[in-house]
C-alpha atoms as a PDB file:
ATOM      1  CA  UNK A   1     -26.370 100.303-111.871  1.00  0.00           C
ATOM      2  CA  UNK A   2     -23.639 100.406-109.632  1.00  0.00           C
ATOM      3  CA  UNK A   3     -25.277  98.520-106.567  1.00  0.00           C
ATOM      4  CA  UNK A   4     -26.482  95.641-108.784  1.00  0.00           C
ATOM      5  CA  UNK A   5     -22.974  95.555-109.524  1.00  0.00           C
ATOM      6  CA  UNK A   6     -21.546  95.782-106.072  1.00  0.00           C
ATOM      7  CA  UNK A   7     -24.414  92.939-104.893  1.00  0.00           C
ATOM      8  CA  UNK A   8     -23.269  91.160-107.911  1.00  0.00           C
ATOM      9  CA  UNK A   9     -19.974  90.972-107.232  1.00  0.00           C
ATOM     10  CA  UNK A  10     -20.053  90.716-103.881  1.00  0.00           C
ATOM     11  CA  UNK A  11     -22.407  87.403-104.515  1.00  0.00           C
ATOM     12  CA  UNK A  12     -19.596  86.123-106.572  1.00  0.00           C
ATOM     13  CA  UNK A  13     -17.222  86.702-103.946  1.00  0.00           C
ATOM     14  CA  UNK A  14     -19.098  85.030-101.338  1.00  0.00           C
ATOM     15  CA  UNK A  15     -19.739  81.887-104.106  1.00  0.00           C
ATOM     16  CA  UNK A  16     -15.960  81.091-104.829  1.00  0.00           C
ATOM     17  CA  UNK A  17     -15.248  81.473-100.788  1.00  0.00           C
ATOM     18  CA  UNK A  18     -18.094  79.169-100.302  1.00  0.00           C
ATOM     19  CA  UNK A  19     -16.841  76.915-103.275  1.00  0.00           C
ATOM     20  CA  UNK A  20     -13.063  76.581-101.830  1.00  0.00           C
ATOM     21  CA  UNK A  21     -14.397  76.163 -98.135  1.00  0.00           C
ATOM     22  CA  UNK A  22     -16.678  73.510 -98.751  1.00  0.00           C
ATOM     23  CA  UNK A  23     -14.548  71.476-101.071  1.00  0.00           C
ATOM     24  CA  UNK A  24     -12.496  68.482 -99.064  1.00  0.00           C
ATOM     25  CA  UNK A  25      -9.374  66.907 -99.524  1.00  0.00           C
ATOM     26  CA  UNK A  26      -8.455  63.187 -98.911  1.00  0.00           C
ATOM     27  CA  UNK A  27      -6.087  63.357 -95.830  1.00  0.00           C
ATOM     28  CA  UNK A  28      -5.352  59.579 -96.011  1.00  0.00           C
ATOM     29  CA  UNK A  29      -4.447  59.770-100.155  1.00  0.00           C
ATOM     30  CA  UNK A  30      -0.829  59.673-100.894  1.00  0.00           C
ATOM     31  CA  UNK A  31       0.387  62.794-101.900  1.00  0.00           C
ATOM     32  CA  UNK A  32       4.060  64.642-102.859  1.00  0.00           C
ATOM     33  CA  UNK A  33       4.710  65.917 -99.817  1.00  0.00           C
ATOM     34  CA  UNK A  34       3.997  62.783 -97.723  1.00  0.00           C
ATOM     35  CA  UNK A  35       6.696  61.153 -99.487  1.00  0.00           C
ATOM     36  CA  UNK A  36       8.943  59.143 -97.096  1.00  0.00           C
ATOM     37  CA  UNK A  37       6.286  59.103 -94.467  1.00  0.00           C
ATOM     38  CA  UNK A  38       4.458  55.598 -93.230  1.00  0.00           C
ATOM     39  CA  UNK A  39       1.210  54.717 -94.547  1.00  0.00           C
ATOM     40  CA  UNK A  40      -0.530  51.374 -93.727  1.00  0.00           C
ATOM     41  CA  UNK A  41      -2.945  49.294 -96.046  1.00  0.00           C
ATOM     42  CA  UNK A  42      -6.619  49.760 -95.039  1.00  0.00           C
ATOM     43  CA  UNK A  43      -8.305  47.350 -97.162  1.00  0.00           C
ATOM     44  CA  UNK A  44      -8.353  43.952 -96.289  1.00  0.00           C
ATOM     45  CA  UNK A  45      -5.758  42.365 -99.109  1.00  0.00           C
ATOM     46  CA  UNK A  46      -3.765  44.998-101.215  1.00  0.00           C
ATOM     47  CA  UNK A  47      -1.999  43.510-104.065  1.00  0.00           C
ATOM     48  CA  UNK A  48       1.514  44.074-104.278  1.00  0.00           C
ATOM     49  CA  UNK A  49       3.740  44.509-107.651  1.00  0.00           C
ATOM     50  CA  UNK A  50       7.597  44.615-107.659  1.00  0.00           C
ATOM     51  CA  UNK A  51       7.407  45.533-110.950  1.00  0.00           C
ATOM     52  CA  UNK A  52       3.917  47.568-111.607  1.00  0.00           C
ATOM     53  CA  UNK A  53       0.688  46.622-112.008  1.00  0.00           C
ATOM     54  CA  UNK A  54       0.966  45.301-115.460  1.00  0.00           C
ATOM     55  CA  UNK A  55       3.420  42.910-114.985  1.00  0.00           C
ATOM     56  CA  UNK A  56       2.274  39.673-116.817  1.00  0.00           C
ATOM     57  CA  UNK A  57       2.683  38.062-113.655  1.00  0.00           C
ATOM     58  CA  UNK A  58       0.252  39.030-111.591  1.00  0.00           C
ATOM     59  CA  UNK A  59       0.658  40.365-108.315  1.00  0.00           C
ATOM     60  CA  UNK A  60       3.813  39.125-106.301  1.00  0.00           C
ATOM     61  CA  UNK A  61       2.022  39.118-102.584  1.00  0.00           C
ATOM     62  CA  UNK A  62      -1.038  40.196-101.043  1.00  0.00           C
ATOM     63  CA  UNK A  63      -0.736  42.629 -97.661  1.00  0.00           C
ATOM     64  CA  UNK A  64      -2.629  42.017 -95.214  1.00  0.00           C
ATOM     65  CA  UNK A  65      -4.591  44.762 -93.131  1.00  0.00           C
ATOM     66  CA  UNK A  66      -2.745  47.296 -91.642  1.00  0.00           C
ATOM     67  CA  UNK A  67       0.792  46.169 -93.190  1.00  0.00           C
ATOM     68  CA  UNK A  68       2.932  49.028 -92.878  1.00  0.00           C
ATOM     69  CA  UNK A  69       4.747  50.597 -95.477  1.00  0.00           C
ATOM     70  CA  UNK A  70       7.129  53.640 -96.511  1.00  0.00           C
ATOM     71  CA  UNK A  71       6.076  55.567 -99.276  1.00  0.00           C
ATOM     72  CA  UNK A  72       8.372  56.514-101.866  1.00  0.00           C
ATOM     73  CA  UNK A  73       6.622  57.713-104.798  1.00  0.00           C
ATOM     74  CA  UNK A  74       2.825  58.691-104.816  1.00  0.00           C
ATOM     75  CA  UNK A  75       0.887  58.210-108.332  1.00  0.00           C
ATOM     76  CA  UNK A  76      -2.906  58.391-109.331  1.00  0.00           C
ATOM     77  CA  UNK A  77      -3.318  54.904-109.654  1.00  0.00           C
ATOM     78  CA  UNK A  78      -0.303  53.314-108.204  1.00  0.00           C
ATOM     79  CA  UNK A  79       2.151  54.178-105.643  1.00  0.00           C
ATOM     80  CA  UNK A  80       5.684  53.050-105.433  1.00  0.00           C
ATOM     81  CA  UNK A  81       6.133  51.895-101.381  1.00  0.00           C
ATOM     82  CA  UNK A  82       8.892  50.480 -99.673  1.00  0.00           C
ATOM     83  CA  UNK A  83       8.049  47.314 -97.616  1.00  0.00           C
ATOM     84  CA  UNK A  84       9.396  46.891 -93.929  1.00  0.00           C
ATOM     85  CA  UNK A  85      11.801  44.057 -95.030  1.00  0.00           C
ATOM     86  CA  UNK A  86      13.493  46.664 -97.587  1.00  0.00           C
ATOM     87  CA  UNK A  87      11.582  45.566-100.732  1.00  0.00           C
ATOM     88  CA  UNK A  88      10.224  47.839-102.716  1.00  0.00           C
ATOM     89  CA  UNK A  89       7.009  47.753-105.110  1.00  0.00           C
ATOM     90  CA  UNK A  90       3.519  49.371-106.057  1.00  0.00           C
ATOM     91  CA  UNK A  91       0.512  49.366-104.611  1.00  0.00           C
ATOM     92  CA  UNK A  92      -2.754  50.684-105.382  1.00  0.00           C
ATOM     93  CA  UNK A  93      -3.248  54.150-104.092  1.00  0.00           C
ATOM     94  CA  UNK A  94      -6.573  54.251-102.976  1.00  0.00           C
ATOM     95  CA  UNK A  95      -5.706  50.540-100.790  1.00  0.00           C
ATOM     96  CA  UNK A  96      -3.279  52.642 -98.727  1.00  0.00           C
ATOM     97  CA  UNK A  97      -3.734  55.312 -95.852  1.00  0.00           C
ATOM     98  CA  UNK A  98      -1.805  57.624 -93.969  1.00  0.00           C
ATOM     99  CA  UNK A  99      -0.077  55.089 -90.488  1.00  0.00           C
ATOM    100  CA  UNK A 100      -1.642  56.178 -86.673  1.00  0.00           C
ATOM    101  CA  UNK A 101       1.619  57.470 -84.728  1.00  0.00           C
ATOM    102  CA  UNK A 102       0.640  54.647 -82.644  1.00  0.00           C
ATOM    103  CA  UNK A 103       1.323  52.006 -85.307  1.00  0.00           C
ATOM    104  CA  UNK A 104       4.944  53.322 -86.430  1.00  0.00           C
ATOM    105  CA  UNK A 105       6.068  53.809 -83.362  1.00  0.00           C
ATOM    106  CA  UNK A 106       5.142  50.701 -82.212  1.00  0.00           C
ATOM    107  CA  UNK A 107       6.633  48.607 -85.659  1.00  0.00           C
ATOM    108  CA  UNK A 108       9.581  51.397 -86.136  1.00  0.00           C
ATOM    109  CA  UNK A 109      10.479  51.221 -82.104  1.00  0.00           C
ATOM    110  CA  UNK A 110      10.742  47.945 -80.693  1.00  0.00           C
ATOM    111  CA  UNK A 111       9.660  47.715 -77.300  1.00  0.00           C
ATOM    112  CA  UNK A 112      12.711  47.970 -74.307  1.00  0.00           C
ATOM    113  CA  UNK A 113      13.671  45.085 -72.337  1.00  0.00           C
ATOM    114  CA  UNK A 114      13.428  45.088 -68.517  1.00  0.00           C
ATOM    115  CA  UNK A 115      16.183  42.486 -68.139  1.00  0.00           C
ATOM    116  CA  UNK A 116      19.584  43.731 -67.407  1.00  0.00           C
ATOM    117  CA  UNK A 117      21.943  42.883 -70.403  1.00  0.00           C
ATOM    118  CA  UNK A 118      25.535  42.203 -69.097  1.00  0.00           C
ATOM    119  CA  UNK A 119      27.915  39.310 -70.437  1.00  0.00           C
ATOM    120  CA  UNK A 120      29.743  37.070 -67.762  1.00  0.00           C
ATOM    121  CA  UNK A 121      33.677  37.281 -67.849  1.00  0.00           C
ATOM    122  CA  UNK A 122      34.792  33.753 -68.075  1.00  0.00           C
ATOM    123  CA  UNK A 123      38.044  34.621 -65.982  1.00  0.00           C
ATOM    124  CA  UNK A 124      35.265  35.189 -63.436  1.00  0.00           C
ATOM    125  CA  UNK A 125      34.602  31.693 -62.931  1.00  0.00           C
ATOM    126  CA  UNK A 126      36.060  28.695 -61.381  1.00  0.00           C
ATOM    127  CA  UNK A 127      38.098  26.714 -63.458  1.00  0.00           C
ATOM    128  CA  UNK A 128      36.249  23.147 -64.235  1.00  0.00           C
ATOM    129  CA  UNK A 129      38.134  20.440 -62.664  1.00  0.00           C
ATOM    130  CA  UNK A 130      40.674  18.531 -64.118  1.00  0.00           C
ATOM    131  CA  UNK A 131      39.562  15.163 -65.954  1.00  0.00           C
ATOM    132  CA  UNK A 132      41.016  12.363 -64.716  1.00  0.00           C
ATOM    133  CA  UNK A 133      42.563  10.372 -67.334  1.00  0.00           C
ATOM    134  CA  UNK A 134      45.254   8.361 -64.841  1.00  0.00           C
ATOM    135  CA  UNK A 135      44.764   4.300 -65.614  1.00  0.00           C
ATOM    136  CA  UNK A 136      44.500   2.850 -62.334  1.00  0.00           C
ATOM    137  CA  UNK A 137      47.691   1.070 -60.924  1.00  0.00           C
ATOM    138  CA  UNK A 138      47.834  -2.262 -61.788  1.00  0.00           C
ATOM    139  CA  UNK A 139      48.822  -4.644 -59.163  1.00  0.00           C
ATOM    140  CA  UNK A 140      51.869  -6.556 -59.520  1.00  0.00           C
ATOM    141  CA  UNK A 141      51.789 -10.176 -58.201  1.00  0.00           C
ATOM    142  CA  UNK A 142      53.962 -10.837 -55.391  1.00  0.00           C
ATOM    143  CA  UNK A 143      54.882  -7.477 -54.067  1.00  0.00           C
ATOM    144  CA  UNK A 144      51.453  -6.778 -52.333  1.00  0.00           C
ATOM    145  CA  UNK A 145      52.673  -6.101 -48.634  1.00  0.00           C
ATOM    146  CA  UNK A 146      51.872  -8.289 -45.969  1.00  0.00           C
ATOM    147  CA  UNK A 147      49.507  -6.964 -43.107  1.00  0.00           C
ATOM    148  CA  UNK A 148      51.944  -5.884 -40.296  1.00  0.00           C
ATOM    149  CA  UNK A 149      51.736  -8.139 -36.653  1.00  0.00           C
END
C-alpha cells in the first residue's frame, strides 16, 4: 500500500510539473509590469479611442502598422496607451505588441547630424556698404569752367 502511494504521488508530482512547464504565456500581451514600456501595433489598422471603446462616436483614428506607442494602463480588452504626439487613448489589447529595441530607439533617438552646428557672429563680418542716397549735383548755368589754353 505504501508504494502505490509513493508511485501515486510521485505521478502527481511529475503531472502538475509537466502542467506548469508546458503551459505558455503571451510575451507580446500587455501586462502590469510592462507598464510605461513601448509597444507597437501589429495588426494592420488598430482603432484608436480617446475616450474608450464605447464611445458613441466611433473610433477617433486608425494606426497604422507598427505605430508606436507608450503603454499606460494594460486591460483585458482594452489598453489605455499614450501616442507619440502626447495623446492619450485605448486600444485593443490583442492589436498591440511588445516594440523591437530597434524600433524605439530608432523613433525615441533621432539620428545625429554630421554637420557641424556653429552660429556666425555678425561682428565677424564686413560691414555692407553704405547706400548712396546723395542727389547728383545739379549744374548751374553759367558757372561751368572754361577748358584752360
Amino acid at each position: 500500500m505504501k508504494v502505490s502511494s509513493c508511485v501515486l504521488g510521485g505521478i502527481l508530482t511529475l503531472l502538475a510539473v509537466c502542467a506548469t512547464s508546458c503551459s505558455t504565456s503571451d510575451l507580446g500581451a500587455p501586462t502590469a509590469s510592462n507598464s510605461g514600456k513601448y509597444y507597437a501595433v501589429s495588426v494592420k489598422r488598430a482603432e484608436f479611442y480617446l475616450y474608450g471603446p464605447q464611445q458613441a462616436s466611433g473610433p477617433d483614428q486608425k494606426l497604422p502598422q507598427d505605430t508606436l506607442v507608450m503603454l499606460i494602463r494594460p486591460s483585458f480588452g482594452y489598453s489605455k496607451v499614450k501616442l507619440m504626439n502626447g495623446q492619450q487613448g485605448y486600444v485593443a489589447s490583442q492589436d498591440i505588441r511588445a516594440a523591437p529595441p530597434e524600433v524605439v530607439s530608432a523613433v525615441t533617438n533621432p539620428p545625429v547630424s554630421r554637420t557641424p552646428k556653429f552660429h556666425l557672429d555678425p561682428r565677424l563680418l564686413s560691414p555692407e556698404p553704405l547706400p548712396n542716397d546723395a542727389p547728383e549735383p545739379t549744374p548751374i548755368p553759367g558757372a561751368e569752367q572754361s577748358p584752360s589754353p
